[in-house]
PDB file of N, CA and C in Angstrom:
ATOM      1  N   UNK A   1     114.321 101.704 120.702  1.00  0.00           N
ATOM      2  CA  UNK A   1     115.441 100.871 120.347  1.00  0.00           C
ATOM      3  C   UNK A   1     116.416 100.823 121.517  1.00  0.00           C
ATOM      4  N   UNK A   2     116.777  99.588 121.672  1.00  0.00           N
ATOM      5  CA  UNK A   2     117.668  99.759 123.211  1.00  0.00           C
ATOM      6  C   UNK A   2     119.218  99.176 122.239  1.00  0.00           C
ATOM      7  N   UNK A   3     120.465  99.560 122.991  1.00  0.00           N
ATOM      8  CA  UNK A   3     121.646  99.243 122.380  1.00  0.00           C
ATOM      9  C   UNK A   3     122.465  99.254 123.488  1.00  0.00           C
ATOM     10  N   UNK A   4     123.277  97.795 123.162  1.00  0.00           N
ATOM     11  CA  UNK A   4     123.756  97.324 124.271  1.00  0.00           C
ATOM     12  C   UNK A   4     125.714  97.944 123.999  1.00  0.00           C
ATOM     13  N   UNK A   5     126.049  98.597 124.874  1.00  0.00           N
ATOM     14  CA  UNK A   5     127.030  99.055 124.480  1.00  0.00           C
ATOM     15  C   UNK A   5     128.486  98.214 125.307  1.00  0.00           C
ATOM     16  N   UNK A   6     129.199  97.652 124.246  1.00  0.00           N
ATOM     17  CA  UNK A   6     130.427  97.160 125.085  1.00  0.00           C
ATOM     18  C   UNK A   6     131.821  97.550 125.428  1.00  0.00           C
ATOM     19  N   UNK A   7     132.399  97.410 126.354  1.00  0.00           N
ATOM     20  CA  UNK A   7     133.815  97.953 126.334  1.00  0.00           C
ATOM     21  C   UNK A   7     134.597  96.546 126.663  1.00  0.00           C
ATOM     22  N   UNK A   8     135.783  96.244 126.552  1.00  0.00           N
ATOM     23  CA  UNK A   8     136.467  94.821 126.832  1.00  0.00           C
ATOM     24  C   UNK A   8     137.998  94.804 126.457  1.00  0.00           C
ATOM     25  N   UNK A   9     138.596  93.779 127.046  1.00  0.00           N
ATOM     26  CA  UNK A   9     140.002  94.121 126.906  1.00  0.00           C
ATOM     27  C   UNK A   9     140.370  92.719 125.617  1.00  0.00           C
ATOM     28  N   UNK A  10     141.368  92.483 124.896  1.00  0.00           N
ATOM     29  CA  UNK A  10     141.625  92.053 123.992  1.00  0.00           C
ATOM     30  C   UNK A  10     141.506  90.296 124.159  1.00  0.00           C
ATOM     31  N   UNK A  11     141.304  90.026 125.763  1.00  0.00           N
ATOM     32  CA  UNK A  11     141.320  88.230 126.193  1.00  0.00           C
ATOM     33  C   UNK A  11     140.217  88.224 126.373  1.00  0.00           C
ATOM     34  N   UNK A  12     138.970  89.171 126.292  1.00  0.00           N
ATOM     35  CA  UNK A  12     137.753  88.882 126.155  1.00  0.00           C
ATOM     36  C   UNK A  12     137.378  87.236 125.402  1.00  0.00           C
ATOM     37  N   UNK A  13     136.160  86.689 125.799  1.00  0.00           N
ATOM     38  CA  UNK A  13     135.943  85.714 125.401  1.00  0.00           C
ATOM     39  C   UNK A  13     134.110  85.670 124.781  1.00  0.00           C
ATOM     40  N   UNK A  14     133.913  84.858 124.108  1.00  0.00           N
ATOM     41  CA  UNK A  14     132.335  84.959 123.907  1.00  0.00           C
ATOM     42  C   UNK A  14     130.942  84.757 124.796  1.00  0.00           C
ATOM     43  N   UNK A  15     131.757  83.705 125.648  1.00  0.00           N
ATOM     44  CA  UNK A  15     131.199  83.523 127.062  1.00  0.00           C
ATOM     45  C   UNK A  15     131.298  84.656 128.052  1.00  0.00           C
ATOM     46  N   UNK A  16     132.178  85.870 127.998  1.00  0.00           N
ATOM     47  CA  UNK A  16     131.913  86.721 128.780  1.00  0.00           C
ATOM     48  C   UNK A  16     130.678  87.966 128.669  1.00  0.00           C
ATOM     49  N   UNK A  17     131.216  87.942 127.083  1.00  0.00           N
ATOM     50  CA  UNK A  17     130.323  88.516 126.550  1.00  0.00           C
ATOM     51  C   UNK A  17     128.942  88.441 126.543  1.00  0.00           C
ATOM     52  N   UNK A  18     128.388  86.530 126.522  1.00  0.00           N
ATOM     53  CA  UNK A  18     127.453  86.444 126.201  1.00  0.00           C
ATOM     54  C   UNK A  18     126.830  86.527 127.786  1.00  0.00           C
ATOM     55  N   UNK A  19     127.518  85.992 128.704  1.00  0.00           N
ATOM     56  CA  UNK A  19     126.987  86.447 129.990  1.00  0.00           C
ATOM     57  C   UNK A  19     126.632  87.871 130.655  1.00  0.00           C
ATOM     58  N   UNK A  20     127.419  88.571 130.460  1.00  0.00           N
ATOM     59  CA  UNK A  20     126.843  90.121 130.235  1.00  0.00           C
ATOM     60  C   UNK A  20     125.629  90.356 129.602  1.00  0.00           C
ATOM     61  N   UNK A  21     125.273  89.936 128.403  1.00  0.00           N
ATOM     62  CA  UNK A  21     124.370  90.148 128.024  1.00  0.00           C
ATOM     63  C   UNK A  21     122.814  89.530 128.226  1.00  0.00           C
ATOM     64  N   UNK A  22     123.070  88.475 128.946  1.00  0.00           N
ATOM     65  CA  UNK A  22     122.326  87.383 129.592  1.00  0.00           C
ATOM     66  C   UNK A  22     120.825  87.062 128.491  1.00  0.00           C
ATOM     67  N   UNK A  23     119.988  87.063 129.037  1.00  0.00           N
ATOM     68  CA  UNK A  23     118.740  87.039 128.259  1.00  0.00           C
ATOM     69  C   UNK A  23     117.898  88.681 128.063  1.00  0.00           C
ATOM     70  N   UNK A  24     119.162  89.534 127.847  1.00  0.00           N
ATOM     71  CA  UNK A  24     118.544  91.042 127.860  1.00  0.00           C
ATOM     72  C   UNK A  24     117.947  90.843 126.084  1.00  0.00           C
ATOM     73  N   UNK A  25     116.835  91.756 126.443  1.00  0.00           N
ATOM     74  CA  UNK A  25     116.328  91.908 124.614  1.00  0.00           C
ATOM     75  C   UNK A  25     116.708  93.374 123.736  1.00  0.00           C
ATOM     76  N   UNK A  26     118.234  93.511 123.324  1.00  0.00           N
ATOM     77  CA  UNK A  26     118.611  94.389 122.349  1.00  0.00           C
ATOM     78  C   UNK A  26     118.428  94.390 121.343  1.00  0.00           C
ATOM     79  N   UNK A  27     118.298  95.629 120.708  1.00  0.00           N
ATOM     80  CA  UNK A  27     117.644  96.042 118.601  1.00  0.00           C
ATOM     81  C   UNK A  27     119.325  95.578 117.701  1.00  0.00           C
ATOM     82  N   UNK A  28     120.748  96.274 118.990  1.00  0.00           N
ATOM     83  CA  UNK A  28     122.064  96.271 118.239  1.00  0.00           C
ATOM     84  C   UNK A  28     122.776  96.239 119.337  1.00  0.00           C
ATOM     85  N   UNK A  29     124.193  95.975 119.010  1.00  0.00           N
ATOM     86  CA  UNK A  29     125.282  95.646 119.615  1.00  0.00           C
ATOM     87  C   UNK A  29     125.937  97.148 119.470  1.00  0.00           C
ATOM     88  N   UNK A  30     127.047  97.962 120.244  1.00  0.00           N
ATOM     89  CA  UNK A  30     127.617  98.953 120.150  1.00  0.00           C
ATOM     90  C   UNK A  30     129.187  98.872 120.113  1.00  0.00           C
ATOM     91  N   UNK A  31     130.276  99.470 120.117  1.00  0.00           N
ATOM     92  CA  UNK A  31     131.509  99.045 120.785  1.00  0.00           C
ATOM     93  C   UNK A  31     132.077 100.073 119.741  1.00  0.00           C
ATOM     94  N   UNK A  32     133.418 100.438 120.487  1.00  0.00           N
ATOM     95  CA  UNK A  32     134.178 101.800 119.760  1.00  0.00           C
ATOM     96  C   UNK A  32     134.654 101.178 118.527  1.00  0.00           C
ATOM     97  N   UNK A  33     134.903 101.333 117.267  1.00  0.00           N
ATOM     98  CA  UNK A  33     135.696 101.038 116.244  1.00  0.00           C
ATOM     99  C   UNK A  33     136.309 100.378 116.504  1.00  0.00           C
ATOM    100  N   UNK A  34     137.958 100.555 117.185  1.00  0.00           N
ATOM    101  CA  UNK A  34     139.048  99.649 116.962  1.00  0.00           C
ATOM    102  C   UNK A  34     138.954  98.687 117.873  1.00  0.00           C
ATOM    103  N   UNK A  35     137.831  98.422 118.420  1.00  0.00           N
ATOM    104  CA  UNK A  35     137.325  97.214 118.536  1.00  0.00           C
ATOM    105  C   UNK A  35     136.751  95.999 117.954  1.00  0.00           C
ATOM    106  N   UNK A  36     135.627  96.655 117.044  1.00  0.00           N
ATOM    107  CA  UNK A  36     135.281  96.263 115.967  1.00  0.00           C
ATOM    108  C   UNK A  36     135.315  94.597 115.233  1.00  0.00           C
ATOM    109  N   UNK A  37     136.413  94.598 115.060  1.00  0.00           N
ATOM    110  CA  UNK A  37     137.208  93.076 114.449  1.00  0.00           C
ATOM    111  C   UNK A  37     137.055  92.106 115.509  1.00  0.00           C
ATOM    112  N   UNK A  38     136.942  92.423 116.842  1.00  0.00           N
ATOM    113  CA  UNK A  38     137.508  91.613 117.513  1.00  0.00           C
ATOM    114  C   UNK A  38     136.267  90.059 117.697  1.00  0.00           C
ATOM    115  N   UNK A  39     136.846  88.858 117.581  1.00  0.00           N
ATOM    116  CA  UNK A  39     136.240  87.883 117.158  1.00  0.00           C
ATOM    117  C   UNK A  39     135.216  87.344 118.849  1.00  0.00           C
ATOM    118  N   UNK A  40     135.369  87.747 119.657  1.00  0.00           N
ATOM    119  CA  UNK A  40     133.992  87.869 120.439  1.00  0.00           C
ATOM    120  C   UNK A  40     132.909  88.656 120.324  1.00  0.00           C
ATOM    121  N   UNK A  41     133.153  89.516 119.916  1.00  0.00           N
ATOM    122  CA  UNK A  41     131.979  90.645 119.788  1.00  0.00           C
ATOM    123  C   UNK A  41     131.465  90.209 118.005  1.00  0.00           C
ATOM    124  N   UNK A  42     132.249  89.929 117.341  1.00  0.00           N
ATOM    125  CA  UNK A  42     131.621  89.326 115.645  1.00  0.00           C
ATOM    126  C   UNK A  42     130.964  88.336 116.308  1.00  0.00           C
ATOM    127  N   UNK A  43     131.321  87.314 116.630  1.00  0.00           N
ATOM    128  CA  UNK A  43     130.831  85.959 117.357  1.00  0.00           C
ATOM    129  C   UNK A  43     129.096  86.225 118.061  1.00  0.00           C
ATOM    130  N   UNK A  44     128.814  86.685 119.009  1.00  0.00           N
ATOM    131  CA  UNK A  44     127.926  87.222 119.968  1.00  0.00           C
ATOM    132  C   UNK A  44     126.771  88.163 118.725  1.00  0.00           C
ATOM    133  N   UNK A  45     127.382  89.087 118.014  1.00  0.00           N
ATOM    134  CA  UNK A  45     126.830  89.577 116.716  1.00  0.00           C
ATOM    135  C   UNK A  45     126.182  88.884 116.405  1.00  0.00           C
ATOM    136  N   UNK A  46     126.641  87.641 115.904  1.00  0.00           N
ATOM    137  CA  UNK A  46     126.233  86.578 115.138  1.00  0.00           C
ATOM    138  C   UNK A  46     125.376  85.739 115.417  1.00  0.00           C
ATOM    139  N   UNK A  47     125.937  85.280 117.281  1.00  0.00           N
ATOM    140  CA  UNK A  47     124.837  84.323 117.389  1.00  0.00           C
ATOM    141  C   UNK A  47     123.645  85.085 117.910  1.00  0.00           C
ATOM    142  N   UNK A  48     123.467  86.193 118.174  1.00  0.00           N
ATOM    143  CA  UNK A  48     121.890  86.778 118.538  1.00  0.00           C
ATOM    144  C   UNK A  48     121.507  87.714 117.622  1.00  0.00           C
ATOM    145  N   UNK A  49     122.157  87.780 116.175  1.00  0.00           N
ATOM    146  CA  UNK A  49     121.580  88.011 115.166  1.00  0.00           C
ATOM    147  C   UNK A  49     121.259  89.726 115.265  1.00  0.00           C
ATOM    148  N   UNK A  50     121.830  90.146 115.578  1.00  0.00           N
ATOM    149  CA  UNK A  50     121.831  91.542 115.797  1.00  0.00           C
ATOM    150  C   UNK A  50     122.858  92.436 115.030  1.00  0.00           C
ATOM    151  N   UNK A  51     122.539  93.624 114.617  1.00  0.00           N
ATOM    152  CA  UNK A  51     124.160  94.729 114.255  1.00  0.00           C
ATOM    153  C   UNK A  51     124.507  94.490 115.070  1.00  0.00           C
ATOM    154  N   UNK A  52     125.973  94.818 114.685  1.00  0.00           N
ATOM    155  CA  UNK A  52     126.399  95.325 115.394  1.00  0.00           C
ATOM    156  C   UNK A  52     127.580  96.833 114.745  1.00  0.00           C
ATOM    157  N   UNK A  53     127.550  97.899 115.837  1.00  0.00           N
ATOM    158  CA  UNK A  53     127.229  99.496 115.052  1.00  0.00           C
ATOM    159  C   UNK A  53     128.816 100.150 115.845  1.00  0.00           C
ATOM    160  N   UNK A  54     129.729 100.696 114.968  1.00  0.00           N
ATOM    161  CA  UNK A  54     130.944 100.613 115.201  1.00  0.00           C
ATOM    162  C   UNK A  54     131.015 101.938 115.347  1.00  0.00           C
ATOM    163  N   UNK A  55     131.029 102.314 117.134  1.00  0.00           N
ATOM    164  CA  UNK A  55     131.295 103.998 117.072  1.00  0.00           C
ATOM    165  C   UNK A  55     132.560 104.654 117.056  1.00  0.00           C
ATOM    166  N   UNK A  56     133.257 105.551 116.061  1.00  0.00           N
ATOM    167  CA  UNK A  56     134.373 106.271 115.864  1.00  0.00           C
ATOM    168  C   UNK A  56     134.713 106.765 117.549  1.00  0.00           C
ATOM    169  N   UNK A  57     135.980 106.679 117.879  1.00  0.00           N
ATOM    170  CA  UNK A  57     136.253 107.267 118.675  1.00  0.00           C
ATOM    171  C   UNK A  57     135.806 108.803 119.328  1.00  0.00           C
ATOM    172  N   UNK A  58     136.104 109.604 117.784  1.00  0.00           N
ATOM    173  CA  UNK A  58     135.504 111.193 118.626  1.00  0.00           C
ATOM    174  C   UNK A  58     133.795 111.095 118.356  1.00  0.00           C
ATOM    175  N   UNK A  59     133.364 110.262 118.138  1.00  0.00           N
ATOM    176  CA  UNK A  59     131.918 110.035 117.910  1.00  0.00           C
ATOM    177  C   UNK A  59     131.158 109.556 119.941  1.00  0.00           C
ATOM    178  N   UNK A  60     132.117 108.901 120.501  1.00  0.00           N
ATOM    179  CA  UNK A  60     132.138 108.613 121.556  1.00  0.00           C
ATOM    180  C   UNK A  60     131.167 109.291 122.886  1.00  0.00           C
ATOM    181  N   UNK A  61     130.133 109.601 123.245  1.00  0.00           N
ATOM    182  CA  UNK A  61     129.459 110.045 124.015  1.00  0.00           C
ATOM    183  C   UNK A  61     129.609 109.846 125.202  1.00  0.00           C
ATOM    184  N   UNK A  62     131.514 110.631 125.553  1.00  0.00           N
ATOM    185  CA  UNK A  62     131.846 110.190 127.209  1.00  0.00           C
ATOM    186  C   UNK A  62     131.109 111.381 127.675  1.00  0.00           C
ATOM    187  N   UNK A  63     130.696 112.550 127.442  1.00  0.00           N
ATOM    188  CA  UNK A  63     130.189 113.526 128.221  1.00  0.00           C
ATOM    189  C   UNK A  63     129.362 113.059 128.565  1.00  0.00           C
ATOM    190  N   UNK A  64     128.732 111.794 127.877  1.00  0.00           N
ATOM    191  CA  UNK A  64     126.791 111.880 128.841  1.00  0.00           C
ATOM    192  C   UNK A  64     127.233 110.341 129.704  1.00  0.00           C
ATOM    193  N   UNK A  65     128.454 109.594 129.406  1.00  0.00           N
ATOM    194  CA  UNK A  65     128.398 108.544 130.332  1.00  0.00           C
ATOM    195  C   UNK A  65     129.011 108.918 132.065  1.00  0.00           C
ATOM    196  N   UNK A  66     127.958 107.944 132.927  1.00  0.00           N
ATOM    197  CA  UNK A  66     127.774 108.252 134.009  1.00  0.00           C
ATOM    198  C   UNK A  66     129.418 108.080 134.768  1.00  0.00           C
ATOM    199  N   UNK A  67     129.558 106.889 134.889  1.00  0.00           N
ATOM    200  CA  UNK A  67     130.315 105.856 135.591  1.00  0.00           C
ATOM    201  C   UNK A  67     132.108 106.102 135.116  1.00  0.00           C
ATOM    202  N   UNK A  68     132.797 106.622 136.246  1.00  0.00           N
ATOM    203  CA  UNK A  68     134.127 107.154 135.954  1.00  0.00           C
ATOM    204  C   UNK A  68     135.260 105.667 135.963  1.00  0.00           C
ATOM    205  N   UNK A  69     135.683 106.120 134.612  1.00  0.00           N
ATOM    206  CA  UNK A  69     136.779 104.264 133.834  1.00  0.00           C
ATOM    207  C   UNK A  69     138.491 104.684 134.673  1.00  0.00           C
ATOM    208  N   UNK A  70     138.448 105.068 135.272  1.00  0.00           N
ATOM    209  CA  UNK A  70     140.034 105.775 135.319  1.00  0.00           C
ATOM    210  C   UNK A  70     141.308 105.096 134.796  1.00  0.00           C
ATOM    211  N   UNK A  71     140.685 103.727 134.997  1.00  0.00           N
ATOM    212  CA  UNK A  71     141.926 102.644 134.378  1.00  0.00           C
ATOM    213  C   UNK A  71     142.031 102.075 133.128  1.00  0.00           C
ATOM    214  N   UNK A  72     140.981 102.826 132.499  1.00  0.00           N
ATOM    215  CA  UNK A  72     141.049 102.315 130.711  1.00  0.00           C
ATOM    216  C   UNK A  72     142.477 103.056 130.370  1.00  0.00           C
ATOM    217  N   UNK A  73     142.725 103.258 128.501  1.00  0.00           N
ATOM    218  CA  UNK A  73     143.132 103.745 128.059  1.00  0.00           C
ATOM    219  C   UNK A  73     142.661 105.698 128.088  1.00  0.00           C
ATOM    220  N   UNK A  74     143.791 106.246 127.956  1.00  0.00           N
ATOM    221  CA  UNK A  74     143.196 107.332 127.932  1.00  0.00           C
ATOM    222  C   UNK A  74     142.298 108.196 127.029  1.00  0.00           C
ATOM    223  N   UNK A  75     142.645 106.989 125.593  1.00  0.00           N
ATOM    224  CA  UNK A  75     141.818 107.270 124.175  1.00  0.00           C
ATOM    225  C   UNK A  75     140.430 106.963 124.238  1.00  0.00           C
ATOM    226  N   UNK A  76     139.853 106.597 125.237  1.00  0.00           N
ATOM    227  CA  UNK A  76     138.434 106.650 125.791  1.00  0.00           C
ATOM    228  C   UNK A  76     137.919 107.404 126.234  1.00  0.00           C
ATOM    229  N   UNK A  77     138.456 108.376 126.565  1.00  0.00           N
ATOM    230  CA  UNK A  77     138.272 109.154 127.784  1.00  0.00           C
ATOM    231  C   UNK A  77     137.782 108.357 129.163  1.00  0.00           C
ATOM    232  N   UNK A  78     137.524 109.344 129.979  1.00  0.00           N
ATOM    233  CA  UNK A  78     137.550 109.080 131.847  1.00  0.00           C
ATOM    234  C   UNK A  78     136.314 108.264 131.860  1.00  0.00           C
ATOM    235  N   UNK A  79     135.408 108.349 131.101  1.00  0.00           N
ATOM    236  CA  UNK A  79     134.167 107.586 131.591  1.00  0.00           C
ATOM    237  C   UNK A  79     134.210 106.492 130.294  1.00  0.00           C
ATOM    238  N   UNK A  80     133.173 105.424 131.174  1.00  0.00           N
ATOM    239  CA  UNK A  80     132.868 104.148 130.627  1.00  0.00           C
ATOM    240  C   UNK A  80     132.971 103.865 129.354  1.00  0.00           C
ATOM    241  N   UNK A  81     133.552 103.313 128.582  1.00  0.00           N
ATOM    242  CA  UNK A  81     133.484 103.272 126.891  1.00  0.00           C
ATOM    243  C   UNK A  81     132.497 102.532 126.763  1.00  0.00           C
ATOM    244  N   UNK A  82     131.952 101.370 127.826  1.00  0.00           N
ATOM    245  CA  UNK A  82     130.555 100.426 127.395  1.00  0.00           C
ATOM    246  C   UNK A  82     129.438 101.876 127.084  1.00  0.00           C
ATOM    247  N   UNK A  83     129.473 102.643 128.588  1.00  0.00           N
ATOM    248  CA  UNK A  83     128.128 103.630 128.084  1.00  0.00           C
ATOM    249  C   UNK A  83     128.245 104.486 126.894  1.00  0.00           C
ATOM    250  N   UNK A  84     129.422 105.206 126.956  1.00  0.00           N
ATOM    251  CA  UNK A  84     129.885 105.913 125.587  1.00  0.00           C
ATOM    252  C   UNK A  84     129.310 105.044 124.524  1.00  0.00           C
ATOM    253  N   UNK A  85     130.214 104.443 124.359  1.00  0.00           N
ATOM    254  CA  UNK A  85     129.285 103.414 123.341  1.00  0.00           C
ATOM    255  C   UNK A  85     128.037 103.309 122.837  1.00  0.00           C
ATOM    256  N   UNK A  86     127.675 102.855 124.361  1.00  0.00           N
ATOM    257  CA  UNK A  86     125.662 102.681 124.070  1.00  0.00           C
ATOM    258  C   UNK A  86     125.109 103.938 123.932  1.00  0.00           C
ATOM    259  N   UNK A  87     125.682 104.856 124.549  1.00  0.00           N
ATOM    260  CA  UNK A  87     124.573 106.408 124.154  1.00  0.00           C
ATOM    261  C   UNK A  87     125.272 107.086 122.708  1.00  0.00           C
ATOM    262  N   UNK A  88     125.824 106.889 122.532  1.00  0.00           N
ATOM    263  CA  UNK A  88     126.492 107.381 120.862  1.00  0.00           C
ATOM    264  C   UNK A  88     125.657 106.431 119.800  1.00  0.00           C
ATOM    265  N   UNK A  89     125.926 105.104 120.157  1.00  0.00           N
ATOM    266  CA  UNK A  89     125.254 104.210 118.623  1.00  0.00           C
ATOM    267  C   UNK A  89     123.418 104.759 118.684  1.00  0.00           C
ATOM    268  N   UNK A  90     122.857 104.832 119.783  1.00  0.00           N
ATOM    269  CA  UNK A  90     121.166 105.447 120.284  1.00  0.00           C
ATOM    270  C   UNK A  90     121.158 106.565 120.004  1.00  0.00           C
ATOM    271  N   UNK A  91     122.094 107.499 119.504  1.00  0.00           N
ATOM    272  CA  UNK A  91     121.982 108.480 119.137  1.00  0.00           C
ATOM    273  C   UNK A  91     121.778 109.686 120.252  1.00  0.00           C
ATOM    274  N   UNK A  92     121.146 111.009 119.175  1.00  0.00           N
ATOM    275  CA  UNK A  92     120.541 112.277 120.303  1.00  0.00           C
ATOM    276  C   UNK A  92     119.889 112.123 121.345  1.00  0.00           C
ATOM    277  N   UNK A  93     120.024 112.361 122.264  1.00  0.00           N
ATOM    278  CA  UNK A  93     118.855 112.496 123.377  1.00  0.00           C
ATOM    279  C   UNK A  93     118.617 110.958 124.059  1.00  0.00           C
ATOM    280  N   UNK A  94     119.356 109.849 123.648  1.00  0.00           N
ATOM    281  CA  UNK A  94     119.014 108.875 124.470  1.00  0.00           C
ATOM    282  C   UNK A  94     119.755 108.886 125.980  1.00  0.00           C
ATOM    283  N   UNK A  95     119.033 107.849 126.678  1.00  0.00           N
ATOM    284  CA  UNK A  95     118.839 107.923 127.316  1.00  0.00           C
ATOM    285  C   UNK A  95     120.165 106.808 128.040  1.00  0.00           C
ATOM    286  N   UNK A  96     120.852 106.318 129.184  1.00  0.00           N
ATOM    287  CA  UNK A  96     120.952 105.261 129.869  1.00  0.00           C
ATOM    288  C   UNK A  96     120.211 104.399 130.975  1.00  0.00           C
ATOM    289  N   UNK A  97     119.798 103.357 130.293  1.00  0.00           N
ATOM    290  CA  UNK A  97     118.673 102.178 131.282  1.00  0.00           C
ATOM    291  C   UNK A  97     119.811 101.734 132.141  1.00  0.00           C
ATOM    292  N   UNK A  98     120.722 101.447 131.785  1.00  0.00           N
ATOM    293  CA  UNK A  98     121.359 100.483 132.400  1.00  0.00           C
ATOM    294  C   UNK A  98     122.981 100.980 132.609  1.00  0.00           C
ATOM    295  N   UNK A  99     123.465 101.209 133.940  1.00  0.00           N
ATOM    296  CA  UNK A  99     124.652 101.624 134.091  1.00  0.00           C
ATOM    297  C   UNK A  99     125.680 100.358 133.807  1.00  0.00           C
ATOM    298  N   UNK A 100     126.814 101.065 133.560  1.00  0.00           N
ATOM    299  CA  UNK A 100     128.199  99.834 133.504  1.00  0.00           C
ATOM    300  C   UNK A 100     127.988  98.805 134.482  1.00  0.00           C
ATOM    301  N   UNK A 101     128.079  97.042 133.561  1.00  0.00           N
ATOM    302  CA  UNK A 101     128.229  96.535 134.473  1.00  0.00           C
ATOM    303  C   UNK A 101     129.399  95.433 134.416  1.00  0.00           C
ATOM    304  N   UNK A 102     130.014  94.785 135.135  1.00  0.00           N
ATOM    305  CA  UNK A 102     131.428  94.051 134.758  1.00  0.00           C
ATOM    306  C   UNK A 102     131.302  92.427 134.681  1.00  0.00           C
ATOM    307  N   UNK A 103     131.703  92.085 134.043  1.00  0.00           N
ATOM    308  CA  UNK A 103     131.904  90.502 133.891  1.00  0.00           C
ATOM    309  C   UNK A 103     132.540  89.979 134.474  1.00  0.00           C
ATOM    310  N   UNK A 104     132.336  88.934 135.329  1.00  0.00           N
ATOM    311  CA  UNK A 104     133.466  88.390 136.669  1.00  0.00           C
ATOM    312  C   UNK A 104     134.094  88.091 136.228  1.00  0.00           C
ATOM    313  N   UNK A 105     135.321  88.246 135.251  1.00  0.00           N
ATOM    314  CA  UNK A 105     136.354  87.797 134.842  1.00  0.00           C
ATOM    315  C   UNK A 105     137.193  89.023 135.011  1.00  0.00           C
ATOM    316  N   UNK A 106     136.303  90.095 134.432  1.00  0.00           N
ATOM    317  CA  UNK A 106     136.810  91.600 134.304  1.00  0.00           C
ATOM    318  C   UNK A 106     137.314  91.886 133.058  1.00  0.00           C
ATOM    319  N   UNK A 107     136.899  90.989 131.901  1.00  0.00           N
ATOM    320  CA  UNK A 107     137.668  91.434 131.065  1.00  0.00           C
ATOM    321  C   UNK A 107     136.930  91.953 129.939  1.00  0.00           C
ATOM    322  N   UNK A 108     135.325  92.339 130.260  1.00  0.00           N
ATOM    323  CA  UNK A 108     134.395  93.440 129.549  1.00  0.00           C
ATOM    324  C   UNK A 108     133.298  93.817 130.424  1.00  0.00           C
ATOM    325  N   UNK A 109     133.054  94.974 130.119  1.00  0.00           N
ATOM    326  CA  UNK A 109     131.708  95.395 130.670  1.00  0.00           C
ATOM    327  C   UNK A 109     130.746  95.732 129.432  1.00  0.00           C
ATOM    328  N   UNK A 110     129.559  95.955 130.444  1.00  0.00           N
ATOM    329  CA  UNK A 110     128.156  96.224 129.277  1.00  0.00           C
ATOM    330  C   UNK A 110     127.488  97.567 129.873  1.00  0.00           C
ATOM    331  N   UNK A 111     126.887  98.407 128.619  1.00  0.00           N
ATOM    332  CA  UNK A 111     125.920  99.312 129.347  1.00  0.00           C
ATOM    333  C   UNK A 111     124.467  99.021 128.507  1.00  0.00           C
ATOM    334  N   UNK A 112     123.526  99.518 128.623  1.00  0.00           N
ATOM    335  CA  UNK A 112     122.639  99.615 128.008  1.00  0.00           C
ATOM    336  C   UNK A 112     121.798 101.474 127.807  1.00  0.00           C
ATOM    337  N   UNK A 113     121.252 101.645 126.452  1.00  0.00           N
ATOM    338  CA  UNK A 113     121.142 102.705 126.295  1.00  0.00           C
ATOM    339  C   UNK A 113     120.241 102.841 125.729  1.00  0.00           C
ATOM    340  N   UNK A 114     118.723 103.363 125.870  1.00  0.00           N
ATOM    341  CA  UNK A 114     117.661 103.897 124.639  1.00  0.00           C
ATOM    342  C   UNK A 114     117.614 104.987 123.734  1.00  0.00           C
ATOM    343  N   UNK A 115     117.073 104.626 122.778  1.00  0.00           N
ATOM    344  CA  UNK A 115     116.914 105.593 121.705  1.00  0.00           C
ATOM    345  C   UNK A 115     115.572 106.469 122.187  1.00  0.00           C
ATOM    346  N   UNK A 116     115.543 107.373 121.955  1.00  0.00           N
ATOM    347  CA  UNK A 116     114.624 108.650 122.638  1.00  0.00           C
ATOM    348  C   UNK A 116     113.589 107.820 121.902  1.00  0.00           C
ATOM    349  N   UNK A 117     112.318 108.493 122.214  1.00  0.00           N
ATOM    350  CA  UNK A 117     110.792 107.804 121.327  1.00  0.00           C
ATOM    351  C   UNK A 117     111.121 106.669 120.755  1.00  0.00           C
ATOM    352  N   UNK A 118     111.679 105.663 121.765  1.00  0.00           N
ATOM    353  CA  UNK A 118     111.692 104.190 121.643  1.00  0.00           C
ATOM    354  C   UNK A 118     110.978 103.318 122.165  1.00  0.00           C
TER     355      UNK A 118
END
């Protein structure tokens, strides 16, 4: 199972989103909770027909993400909330395919993450 994990700032758009995600083939969508609502990531949900899987903040798997965020919020912690994301919703032992990557706008990134014996 691969899970595409997002992080993004609130002017995110669906087009950024959906360009990040390009023609990649994901099982689910990831993104921290109080993100959740936000009507690009429902949108993108929707049109590629996928979950999308709402990880709690202390649920967050910054210890195993690679790529240091220094300029997020600090309620993310220091590393990437896209990878956090993607290795928390994949659960134990997965893995990262795909490091943080940014949307030329800058206003989300994507990681990608496998589920162990996927």
């Amino acid at each position: 199972m691969i899970i595409a994990g997002f992080g993004f700032r609130a002017s995110v758009t669906l087009p950024s989103l959906r360009g990040l995600l390009g023609a990649t083939q994901v099982d689910a969508l990831a993104v921290v909770a109080d993100k959740a609502d936000h009507p690009a990531i429902l949108a993108l949900s929707h049109e590629i027909n996928k979950p999308l899987l709402c990880v709690p903040l202390d649920a967050l798997a910054s210890d195993r993400a690679r790529t240091p965020a220094p300029h997020q919020p600090p309620r993310y912690g220091k590393t990437s909330v896209a990878e956090a994301a993607a290795l928390a919703a994949a659960g134990p032992g997965s893995i990262l395919i795909q490091s943080r990557i940014t949307a030329p706008d800058g206003t989300a990134t994507m990681a990608l993450a496998q589920r162990k014996n996927s």
